[in-house]
Protein backbone atom coordinates (compact mmCIF):
# COMPACT_ATOMS: atom_id res chain seq x y z
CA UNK A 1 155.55 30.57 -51.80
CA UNK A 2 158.47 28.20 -53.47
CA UNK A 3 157.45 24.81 -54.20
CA UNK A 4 161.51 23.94 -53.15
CA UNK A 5 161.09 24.72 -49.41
CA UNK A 6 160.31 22.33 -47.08
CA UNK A 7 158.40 24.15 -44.60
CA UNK A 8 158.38 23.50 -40.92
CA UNK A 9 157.24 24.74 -37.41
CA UNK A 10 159.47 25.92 -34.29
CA UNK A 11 157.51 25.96 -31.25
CA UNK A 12 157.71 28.05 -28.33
CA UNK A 13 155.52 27.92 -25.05
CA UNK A 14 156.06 30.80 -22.55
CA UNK A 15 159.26 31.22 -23.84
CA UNK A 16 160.32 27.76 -23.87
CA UNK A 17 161.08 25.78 -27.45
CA UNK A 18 159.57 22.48 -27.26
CA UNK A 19 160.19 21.71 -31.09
CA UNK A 20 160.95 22.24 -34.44
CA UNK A 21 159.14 20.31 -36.37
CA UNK A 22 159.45 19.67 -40.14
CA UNK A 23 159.31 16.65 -42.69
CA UNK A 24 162.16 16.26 -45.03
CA UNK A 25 159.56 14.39 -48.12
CA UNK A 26 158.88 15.69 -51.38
CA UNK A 27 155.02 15.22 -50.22
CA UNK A 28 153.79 16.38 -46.61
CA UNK A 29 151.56 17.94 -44.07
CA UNK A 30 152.95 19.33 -40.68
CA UNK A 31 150.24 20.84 -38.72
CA UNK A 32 149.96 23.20 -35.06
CA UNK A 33 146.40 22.69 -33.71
CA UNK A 34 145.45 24.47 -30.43
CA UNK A 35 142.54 22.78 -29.41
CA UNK A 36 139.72 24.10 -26.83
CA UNK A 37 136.96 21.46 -26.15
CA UNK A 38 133.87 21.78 -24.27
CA UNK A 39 131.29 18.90 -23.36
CA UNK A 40 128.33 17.90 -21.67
CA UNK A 41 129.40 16.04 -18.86
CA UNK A 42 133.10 15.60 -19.40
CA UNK A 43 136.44 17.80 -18.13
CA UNK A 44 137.40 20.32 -20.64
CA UNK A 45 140.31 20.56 -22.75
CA UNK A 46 142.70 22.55 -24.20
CA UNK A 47 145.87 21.31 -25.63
CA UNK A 48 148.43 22.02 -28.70
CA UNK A 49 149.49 19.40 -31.07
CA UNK A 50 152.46 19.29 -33.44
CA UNK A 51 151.83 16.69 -36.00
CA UNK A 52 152.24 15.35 -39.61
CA UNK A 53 152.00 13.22 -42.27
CA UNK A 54 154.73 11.71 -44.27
CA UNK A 55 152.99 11.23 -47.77
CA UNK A 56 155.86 9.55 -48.98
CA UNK A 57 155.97 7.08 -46.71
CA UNK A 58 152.47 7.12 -45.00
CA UNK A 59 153.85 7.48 -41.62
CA UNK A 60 152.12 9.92 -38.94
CA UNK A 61 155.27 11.83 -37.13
CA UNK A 62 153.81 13.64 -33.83
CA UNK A 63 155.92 16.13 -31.65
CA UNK A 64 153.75 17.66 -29.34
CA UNK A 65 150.23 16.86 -26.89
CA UNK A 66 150.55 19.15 -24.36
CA UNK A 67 147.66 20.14 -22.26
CA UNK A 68 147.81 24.14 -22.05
CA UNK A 69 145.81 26.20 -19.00
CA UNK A 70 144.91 30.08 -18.97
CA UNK A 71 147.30 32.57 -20.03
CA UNK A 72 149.95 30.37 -21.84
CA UNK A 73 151.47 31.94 -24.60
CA UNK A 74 151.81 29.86 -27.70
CA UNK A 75 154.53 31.02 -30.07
CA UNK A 76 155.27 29.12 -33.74
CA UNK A 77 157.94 30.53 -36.37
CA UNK A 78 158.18 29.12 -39.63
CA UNK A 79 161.35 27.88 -40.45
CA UNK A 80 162.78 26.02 -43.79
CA UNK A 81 165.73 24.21 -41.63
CA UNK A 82 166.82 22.29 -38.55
CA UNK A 83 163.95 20.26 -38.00
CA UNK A 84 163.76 17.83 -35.30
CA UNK A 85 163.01 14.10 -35.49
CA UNK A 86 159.71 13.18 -34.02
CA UNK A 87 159.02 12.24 -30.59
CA UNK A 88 156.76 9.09 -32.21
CA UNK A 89 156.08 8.13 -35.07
CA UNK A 90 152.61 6.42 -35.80
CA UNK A 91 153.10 3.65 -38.83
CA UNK A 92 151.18 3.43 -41.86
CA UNK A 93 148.40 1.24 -41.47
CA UNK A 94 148.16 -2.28 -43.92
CA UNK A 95 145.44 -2.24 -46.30
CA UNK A 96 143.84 -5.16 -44.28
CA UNK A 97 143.75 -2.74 -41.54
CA UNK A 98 141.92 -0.21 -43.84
CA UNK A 99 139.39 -2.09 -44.99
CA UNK A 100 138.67 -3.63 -41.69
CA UNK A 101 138.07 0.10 -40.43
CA UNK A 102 135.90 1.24 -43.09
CA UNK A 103 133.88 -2.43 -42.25
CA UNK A 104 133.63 -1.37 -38.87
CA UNK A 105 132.54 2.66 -39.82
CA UNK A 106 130.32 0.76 -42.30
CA UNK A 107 128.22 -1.56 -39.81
CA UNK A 108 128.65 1.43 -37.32
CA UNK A 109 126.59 3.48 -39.85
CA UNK A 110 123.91 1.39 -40.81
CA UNK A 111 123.15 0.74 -37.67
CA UNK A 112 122.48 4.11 -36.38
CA UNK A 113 120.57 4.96 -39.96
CA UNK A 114 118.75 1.63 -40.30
CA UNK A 115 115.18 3.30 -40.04
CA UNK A 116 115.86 5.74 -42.57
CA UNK A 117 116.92 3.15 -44.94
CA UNK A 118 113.99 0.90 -44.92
């Protein structure tokens, strides 16, 4: 595979395009997850997402949540050109933000482990 191409996703659901999604960075992740979820308790789901991560500029672009149902017919070309902007872009979060996040996971976790570090 060339390390030149910037590599992208065209998206097609029973025939219809929905996107084509690509990041025009030096550094980033595009990604097509088709998701089936099953709980205890809860509605099940089963959705596609189209989504991404400008390295460069730390920004999450996101193209597609779509809730999919039995016999749908998902179909994703790779393509080098063309790409659409997102639908949203998620911004990269501050560092204040970070830390207070990992604070938060941090109490979260001792919480739930406290008798197994005592």
């Amino acid at each position: 595979m060339s390390s030149k191409s910037n590599y992208g996703f065209e998206v097609h659901i029973n025939g219809e395009q929905l996107c084509k999604a690509g990041i025009d960075a030096d550094r980033h992740v595009v990604t097509c997850i088709l998701t089936s979820l099953r709980r205890v308790n809860e509605p099940d789901e089963l959705d596609l997402t189209v989504s991404g991560l400008n390295s460069v500029t730390g920004q999450h672009p996101g193209w597609i949540d779509k809730e999919l149902k039995e016999g749908d017919t998902i179909t994703i070309k790779v393509i080098t050109e063309g790409f659409e902007p997102a639908r949203r872009i998620r911004p990269k979060l501050s560092e204040e933000k970070i830390l207070d996040n990992k604070l938060r996971y941090y109490h979260q976790l001792r919480e739930e482990l406290k008798e197994y570090l005592e």
